[in-house]
Protein backbone atom coordinates (compact mmCIF):
# COMPACT_ATOMS: atom_id res chain seq x y z
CA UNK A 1 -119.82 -29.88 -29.57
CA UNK A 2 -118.99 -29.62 -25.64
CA UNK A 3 -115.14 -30.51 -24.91
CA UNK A 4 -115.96 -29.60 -21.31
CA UNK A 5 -112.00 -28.40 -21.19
CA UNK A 6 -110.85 -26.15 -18.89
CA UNK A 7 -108.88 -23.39 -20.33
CA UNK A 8 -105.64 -24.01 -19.33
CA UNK A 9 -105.85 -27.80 -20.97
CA UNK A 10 -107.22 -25.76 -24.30
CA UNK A 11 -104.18 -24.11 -24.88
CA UNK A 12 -102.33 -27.62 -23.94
CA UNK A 13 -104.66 -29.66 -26.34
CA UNK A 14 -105.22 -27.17 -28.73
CA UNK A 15 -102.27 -25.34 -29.31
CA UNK A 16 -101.02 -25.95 -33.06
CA UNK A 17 -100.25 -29.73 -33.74
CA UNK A 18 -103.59 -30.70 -31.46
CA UNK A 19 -103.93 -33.63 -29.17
CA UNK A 20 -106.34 -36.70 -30.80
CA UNK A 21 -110.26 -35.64 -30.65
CA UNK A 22 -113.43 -38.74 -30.51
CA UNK A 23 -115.80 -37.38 -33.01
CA UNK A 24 -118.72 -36.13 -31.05
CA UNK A 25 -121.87 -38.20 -32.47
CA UNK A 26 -119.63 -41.17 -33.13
CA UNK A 27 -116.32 -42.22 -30.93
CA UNK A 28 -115.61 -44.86 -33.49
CA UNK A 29 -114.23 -41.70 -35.50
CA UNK A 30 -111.38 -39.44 -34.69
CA UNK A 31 -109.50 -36.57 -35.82
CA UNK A 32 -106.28 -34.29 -35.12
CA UNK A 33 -105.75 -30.93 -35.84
CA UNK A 34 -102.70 -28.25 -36.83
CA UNK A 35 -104.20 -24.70 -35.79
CA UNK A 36 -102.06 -21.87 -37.08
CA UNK A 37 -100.72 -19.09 -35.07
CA UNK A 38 -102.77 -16.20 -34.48
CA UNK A 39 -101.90 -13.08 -36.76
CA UNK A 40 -102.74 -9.63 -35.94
CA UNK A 41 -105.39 -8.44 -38.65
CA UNK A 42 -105.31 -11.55 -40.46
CA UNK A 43 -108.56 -13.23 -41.71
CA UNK A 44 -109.53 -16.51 -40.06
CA UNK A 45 -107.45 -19.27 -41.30
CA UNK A 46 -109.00 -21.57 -44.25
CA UNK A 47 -109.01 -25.70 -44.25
CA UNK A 48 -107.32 -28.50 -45.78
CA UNK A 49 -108.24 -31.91 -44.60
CA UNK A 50 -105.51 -34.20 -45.21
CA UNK A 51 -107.07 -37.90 -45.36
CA UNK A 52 -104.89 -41.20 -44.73
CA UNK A 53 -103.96 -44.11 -46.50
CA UNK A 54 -105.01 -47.68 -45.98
CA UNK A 55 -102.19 -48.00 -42.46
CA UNK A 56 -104.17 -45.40 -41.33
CA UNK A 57 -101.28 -42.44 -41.24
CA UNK A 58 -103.32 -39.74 -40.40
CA UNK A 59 -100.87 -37.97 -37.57
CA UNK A 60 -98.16 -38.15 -40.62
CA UNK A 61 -101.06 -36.38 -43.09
CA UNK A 62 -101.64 -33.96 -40.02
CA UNK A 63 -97.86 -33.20 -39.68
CA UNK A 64 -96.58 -32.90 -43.17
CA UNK A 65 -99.04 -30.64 -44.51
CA UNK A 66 -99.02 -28.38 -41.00
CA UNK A 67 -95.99 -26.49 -43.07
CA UNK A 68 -98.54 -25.54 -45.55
CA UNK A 69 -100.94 -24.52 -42.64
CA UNK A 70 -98.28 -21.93 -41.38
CA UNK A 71 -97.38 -20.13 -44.50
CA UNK A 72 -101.12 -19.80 -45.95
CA UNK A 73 -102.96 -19.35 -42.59
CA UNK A 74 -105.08 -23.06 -42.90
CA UNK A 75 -106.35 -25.75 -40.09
CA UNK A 76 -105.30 -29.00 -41.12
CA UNK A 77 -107.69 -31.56 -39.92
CA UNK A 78 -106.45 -35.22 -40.15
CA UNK A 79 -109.50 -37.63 -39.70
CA UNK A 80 -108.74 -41.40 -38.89
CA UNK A 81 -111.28 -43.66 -40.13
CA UNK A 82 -109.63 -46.94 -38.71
CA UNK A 83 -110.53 -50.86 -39.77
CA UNK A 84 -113.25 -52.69 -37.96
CA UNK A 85 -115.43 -49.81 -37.38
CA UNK A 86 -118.65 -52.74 -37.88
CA UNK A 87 -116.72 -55.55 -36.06
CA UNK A 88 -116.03 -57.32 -39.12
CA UNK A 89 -112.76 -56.26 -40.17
CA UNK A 90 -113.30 -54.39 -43.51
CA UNK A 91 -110.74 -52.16 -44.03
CA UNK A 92 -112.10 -50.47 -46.96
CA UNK A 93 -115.03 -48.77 -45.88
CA UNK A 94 -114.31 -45.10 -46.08
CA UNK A 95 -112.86 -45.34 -49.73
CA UNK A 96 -116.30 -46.14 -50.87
CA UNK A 97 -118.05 -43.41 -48.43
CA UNK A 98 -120.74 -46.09 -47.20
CA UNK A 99 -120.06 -48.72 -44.92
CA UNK A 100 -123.53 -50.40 -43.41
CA UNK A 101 -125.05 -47.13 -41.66
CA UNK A 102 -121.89 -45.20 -41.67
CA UNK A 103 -121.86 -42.51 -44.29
CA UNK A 104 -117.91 -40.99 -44.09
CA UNK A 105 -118.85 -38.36 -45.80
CA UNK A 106 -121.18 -37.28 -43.25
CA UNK A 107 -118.45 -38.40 -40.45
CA UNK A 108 -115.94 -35.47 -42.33
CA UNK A 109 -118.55 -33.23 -42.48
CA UNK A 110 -119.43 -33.70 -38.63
CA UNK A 111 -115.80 -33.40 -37.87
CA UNK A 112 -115.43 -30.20 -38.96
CA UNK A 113 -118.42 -29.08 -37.09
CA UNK A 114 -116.69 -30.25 -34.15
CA UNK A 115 -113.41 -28.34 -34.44
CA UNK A 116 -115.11 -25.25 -35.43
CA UNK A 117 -116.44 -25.39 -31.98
CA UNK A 118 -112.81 -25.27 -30.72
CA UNK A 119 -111.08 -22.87 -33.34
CA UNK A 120 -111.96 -20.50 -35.59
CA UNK A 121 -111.58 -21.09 -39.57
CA UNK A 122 -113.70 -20.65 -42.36
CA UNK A 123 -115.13 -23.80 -43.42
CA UNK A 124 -117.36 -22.74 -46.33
CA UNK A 125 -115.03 -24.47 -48.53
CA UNK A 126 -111.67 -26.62 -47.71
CA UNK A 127 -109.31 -28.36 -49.92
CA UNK A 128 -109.15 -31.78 -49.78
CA UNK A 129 -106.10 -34.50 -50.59
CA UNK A 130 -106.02 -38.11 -50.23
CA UNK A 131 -103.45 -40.79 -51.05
CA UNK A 132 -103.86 -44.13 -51.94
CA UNK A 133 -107.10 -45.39 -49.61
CA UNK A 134 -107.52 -41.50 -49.10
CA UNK A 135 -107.14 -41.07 -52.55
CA UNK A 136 -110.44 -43.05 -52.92
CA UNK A 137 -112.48 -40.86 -50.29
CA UNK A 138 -111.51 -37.97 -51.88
CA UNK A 139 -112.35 -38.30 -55.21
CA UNK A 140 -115.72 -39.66 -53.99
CA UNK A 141 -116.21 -37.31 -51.13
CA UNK A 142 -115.71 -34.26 -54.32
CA UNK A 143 -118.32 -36.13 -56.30
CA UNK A 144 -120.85 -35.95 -53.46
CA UNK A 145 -120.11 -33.00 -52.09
CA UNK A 146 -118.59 -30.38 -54.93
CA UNK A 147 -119.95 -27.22 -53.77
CA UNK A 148 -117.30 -28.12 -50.16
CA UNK A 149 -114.58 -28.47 -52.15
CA UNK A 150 -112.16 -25.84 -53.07
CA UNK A 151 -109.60 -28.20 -55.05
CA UNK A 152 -108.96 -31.61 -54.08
CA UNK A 153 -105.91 -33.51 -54.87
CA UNK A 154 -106.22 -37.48 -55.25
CA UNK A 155 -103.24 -39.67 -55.39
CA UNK A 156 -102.77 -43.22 -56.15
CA UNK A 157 -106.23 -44.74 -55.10
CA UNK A 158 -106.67 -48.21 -56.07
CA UNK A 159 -109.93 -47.93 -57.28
CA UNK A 160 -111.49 -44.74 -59.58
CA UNK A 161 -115.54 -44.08 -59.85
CA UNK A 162 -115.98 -42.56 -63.18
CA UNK A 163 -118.27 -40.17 -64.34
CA UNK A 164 -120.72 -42.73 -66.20
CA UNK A 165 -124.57 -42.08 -65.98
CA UNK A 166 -124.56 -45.99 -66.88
CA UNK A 167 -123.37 -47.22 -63.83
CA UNK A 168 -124.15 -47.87 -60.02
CA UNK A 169 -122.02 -46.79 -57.33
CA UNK A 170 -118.82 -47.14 -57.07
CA UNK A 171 -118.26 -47.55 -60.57
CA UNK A 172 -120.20 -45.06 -61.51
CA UNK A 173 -122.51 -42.36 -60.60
CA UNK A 174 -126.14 -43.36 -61.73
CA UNK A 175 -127.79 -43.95 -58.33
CA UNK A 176 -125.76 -40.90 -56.46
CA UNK A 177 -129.55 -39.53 -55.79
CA UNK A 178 -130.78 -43.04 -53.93
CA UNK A 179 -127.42 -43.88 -52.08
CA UNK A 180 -126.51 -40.07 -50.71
CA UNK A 181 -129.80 -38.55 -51.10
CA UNK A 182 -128.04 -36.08 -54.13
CA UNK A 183 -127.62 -36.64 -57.27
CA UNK A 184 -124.21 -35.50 -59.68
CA UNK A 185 -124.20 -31.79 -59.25
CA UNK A 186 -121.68 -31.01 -63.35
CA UNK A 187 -121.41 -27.65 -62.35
CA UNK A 188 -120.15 -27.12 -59.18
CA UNK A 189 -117.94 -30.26 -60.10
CA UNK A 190 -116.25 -28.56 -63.00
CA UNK A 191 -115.38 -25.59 -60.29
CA UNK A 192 -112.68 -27.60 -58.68
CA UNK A 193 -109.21 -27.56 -59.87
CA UNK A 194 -108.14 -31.14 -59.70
CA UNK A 195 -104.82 -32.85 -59.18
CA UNK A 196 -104.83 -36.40 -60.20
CA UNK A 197 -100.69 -38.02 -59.38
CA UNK A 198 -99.17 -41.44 -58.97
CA UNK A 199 -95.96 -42.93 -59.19
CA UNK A 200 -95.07 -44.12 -62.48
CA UNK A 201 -94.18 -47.17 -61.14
CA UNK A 202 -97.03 -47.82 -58.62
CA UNK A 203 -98.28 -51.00 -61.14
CA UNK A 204 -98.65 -53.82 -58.08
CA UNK A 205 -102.43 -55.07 -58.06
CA UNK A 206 -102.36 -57.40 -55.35
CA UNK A 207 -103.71 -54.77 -52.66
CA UNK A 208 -106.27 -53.21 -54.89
CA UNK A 209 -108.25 -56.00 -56.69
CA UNK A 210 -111.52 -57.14 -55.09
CA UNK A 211 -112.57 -60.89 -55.32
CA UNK A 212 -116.24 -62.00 -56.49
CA UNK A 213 -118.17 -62.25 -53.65
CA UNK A 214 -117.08 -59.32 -51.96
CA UNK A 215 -119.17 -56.41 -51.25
CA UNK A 216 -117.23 -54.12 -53.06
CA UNK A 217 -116.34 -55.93 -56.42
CA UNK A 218 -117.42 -54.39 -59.35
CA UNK A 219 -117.25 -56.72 -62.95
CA UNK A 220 -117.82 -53.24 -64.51
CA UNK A 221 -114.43 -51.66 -62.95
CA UNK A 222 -111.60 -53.90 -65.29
CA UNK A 223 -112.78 -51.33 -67.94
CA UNK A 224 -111.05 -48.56 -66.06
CA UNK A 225 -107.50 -50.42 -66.63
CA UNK A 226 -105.03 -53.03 -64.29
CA UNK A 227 -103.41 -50.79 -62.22
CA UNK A 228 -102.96 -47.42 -60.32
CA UNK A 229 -101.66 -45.44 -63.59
CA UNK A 230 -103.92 -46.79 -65.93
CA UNK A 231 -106.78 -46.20 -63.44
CA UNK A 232 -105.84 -42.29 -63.19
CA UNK A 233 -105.81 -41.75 -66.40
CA UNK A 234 -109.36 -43.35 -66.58
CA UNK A 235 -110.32 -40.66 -64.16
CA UNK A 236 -108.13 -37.97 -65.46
CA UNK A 237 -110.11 -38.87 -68.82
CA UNK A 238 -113.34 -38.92 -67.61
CA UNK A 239 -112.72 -36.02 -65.62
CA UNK A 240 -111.80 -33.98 -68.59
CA UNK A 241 -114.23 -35.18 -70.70
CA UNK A 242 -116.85 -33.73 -68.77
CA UNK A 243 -114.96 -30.34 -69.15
CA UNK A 244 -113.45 -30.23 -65.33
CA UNK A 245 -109.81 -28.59 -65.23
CA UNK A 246 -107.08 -31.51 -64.66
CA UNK A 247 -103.51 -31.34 -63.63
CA UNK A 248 -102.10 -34.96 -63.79
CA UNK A 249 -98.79 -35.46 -62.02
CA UNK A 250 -96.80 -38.64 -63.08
CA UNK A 251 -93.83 -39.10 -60.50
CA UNK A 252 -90.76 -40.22 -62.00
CA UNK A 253 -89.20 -43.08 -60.33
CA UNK A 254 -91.69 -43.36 -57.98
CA UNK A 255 -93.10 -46.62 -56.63
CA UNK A 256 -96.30 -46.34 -54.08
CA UNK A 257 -95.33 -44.18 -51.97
CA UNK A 258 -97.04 -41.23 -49.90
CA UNK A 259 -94.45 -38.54 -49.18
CA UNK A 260 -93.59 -37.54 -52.86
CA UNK A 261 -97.32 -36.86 -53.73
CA UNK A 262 -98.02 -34.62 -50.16
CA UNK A 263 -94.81 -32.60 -51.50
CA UNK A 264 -97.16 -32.13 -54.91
CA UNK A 265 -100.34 -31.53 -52.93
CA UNK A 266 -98.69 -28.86 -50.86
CA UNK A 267 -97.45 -26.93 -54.12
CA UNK A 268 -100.98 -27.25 -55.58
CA UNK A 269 -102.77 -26.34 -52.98
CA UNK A 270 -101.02 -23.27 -52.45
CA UNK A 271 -101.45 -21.90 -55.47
CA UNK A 272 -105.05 -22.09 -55.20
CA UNK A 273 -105.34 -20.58 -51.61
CA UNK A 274 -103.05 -17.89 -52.83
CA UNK A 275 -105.61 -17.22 -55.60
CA UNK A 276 -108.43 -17.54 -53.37
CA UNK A 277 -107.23 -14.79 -50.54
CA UNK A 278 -105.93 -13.02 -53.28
CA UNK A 279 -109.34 -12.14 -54.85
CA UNK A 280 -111.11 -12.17 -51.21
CA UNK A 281 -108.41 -9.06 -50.66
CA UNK A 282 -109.75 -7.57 -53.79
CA UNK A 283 -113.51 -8.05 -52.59
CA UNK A 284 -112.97 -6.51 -50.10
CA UNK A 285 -110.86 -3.52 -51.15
CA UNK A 286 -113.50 -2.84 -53.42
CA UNK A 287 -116.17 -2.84 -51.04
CA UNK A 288 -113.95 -0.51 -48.95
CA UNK A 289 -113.99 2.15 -52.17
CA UNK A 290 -117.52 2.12 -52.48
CA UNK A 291 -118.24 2.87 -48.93
């Protein structure tokens, strides 16, 4: 990617909570950024994409998790995936990854091609948290692509695609190979910790139920229960029985609400970075003995 900005504007539009960035091979698509301060000696900083919910709150996602990207040395890239990106007002295309020719996945994964031309990180693998519609893309997104993810944290979607061999996309995972051109990779999947949390009173239905007829209902997806809860513990279930390493958070008092669960995310997140640069440190003090 060319920004074809002068350097005085870089350090104007790039400077820690970034200005708003078209995606570079498709301006429907855009993204923000939080870019760390520089530390002397310090590693390039890691990732965490932060993905919005279904009013599209993607500088709020960029801003509340910049706190983690200052104590643990991470980007934060917010992408915004907004409705009517085929003219037809869907507003649901990113949860499911596939909308006509737009693959989201690929639009995340092209993102972060893009800022790496205008910071440094290491992008090899990023953590990944989405709430409510986000919640949905980043389940998904984890299925498709396991071997980017270094623990993902999905709150309150609406909708959960189990592990079942015995059915089709979104419900399930059986044609993964025709749809995204990969098929279930088990065990890179069972690599990522997971955080599954909802409000234990998140139980309205009315935004997350599909009508027949639409392009996205599934007859097969009652069996996963009525509401938000009951959904993520289908997933936490399914999740677990395929031997991948859960942590379900149940927020007391909590209706649907974002806040509460980027306050969890944050917590579980660092933990896992912590670990991560912890045993990169090691790596390379052993390498440093041996030479």
């Amino acid at each position: 990617m060319s920004t074809n900005i002068d350097a005085r504007r870089k350090t104007l539009y790039l400077r820690e909570k970034s200005a708003v960035f078209a995606y570079s091979k498709d301006p429907r698509f855009c993204f923000c950024l939080y870019i760390p301060p520089k530390k002397a000696d310090a590693p390039p900083p890691g990732l965490v994409v932060a993905v919005h919910h279904s009013m599209r709150n993607f500088i709020q996602c960029r801003d509340t998790f910049a706190d983690l990207g200052e104590r643990h040395n991470q980007v934060v890239l917010a992408p915004l995936f907004p409705i009517n990106v085929l003219g037809d007002g869907n507003p649901d295309g990113y949860k499911y990854l596939i909308e006509g020719d737009v693959r989201y996945d690929l639009v995340l994964n092209g993102m972060i091609e893009d800022a790496l031309a205008m910071t440094d990180f290491d992008a090899r693998q990023f953590c990944l948290f989405g709430y409510s519609g986000g919640g949905h893309f980043a389940h998904r997104y984890a299925l498709v692509h396991p071997e980017r993810v270094r623990a993902v944290s999905v709150c309150a979607p609406g909708q959960v695609t189990l592990l079942k061999a015995d059915a089709d996309w979104w419900v399930g995972v059986r044609d993964m190979q025709k749809l995204f051109g990969r098929a279930l990779d088990l065990q890179a999947l069972k690599k990522i910790p997971v955080q599954l949390a909802v409000g234990i009173e998140d139980l309205e239905t009315w935004e997350i139920e599909h009508a027949p007829g639409s392009q996205y209902w599934r007859a097969e997806s009652a069996a996963s229960g009525a509401n938000r809860v009951e959904r993520l513990r289908a997933l936490q279930a399914s999740f677990e029985a395929a031997g991948l390493s859960v942590q379900f958070d149940l927020m007391q008092g909590v209706m649907h609400l974002a806040t509460p669960a980027m306050t969890l995310a944050q917590a579980f997140f660092g933990r896992h970075i912590l670990k991560a640069q912890q045993a990169g440190l090691s790596r390379k003090q052993a390498k440093a003995v041996q030479a």
